[in-house]
C-alpha atoms as a PDB file:
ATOM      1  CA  UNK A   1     132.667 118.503  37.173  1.00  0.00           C
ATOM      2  CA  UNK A   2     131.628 117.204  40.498  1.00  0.00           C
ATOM      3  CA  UNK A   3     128.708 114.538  40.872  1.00  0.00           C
ATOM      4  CA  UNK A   4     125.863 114.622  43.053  1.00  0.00           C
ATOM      5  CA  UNK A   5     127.193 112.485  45.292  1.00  0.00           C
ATOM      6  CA  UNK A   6     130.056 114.667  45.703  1.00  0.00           C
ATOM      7  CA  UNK A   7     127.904 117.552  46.272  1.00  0.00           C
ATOM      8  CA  UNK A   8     126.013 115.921  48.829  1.00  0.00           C
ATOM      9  CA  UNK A   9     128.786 114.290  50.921  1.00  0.00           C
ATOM     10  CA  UNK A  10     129.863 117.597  51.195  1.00  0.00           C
ATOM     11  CA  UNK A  11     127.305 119.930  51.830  1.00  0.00           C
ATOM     12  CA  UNK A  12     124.200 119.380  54.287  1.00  0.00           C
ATOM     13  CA  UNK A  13     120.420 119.674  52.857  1.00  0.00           C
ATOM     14  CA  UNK A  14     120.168 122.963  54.440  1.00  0.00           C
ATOM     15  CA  UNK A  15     123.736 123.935  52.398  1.00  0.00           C
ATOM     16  CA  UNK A  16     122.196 122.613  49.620  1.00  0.00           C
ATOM     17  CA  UNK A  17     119.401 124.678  49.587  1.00  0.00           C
ATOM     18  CA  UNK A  18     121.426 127.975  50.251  1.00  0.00           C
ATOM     19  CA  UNK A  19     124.097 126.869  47.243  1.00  0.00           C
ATOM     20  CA  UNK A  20     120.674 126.805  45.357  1.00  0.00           C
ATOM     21  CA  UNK A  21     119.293 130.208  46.502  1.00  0.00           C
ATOM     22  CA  UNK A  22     123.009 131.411  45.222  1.00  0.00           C
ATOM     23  CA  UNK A  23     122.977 130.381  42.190  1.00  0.00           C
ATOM     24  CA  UNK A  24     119.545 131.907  41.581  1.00  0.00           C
ATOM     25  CA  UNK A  25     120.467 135.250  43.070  1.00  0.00           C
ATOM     26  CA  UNK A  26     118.416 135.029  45.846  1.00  0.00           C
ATOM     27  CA  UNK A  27     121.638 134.949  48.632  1.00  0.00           C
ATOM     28  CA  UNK A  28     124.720 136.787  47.958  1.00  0.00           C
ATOM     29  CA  UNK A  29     128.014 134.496  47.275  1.00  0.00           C
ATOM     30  CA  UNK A  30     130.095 135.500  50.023  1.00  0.00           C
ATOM     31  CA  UNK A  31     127.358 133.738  52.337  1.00  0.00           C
ATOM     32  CA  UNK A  32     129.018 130.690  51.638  1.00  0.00           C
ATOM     33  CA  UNK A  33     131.988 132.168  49.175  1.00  0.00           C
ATOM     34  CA  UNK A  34     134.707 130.129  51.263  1.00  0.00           C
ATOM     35  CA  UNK A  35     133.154 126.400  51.152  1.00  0.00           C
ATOM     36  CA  UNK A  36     132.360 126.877  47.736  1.00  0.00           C
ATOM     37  CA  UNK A  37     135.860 127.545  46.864  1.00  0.00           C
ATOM     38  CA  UNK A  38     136.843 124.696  48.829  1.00  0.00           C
ATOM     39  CA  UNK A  39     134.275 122.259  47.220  1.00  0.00           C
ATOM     40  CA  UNK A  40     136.324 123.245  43.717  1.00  0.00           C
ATOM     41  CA  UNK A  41     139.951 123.994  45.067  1.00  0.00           C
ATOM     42  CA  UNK A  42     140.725 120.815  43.316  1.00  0.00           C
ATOM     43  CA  UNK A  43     140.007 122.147  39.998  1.00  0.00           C
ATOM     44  CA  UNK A  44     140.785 125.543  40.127  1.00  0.00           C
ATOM     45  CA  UNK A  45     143.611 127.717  40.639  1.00  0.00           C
ATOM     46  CA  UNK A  46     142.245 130.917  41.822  1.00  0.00           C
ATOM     47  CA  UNK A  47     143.686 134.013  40.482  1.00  0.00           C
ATOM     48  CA  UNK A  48     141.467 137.207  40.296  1.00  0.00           C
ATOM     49  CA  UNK A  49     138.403 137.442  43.089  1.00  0.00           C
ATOM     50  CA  UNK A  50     135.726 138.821  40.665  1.00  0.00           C
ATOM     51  CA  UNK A  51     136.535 136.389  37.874  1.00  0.00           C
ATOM     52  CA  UNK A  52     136.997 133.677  40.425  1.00  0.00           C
ATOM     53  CA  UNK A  53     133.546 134.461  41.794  1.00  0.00           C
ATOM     54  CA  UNK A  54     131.392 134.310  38.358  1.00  0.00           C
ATOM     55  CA  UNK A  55     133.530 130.954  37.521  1.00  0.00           C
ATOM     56  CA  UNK A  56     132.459 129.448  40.595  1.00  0.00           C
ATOM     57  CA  UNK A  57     128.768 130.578  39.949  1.00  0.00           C
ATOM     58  CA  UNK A  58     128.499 128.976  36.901  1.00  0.00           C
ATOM     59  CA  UNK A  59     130.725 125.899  37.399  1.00  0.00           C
ATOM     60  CA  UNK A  60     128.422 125.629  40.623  1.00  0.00           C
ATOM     61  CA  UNK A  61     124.851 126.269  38.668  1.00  0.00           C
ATOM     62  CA  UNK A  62     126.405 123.496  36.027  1.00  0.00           C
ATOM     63  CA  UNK A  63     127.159 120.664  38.559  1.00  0.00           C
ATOM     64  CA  UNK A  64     123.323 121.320  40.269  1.00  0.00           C
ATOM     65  CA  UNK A  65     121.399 121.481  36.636  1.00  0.00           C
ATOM     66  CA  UNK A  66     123.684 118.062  35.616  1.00  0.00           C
ATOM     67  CA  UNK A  67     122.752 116.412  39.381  1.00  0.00           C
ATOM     68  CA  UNK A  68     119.404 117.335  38.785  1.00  0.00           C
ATOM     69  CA  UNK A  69     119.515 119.084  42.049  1.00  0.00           C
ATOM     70  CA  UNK A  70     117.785 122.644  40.460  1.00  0.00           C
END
């Protein structure tokens, strides 16, 4: 789990709000596909694209709902 503060070291407010668009469907992953796998490369050894996608998604949608960030 990454904290808020993580996520916002990392990512600018304007990265922020497309990470949020993302996770609500609105923006397709691969807009920012690569950063988000770097923001988790730490924690995840990725395997299979599709699964590796739809894990990020929700590990992603988790770590903004727990931040309070959406």
């Amino acid at each position: 789990m990454k904290t808020v503060k993580e996520i916002r070291d990392t990512f600018s407010p304007d990265e922020i709000k497309i990470l949020i668009e993302i996770v609500k469907g609105k923006q397709d992953f691969d807009v920012m596909g690569d950063e988000i796998k770097d923001f988790y490369s730490d924690e995840y050894e990725f395997i299979d694209e599709e699964d590796d996608k739809q894990f990020l998604l929700e590990k992603l949608e988790f770590d903004l709902e727990m931040g309070g960030i959406i």
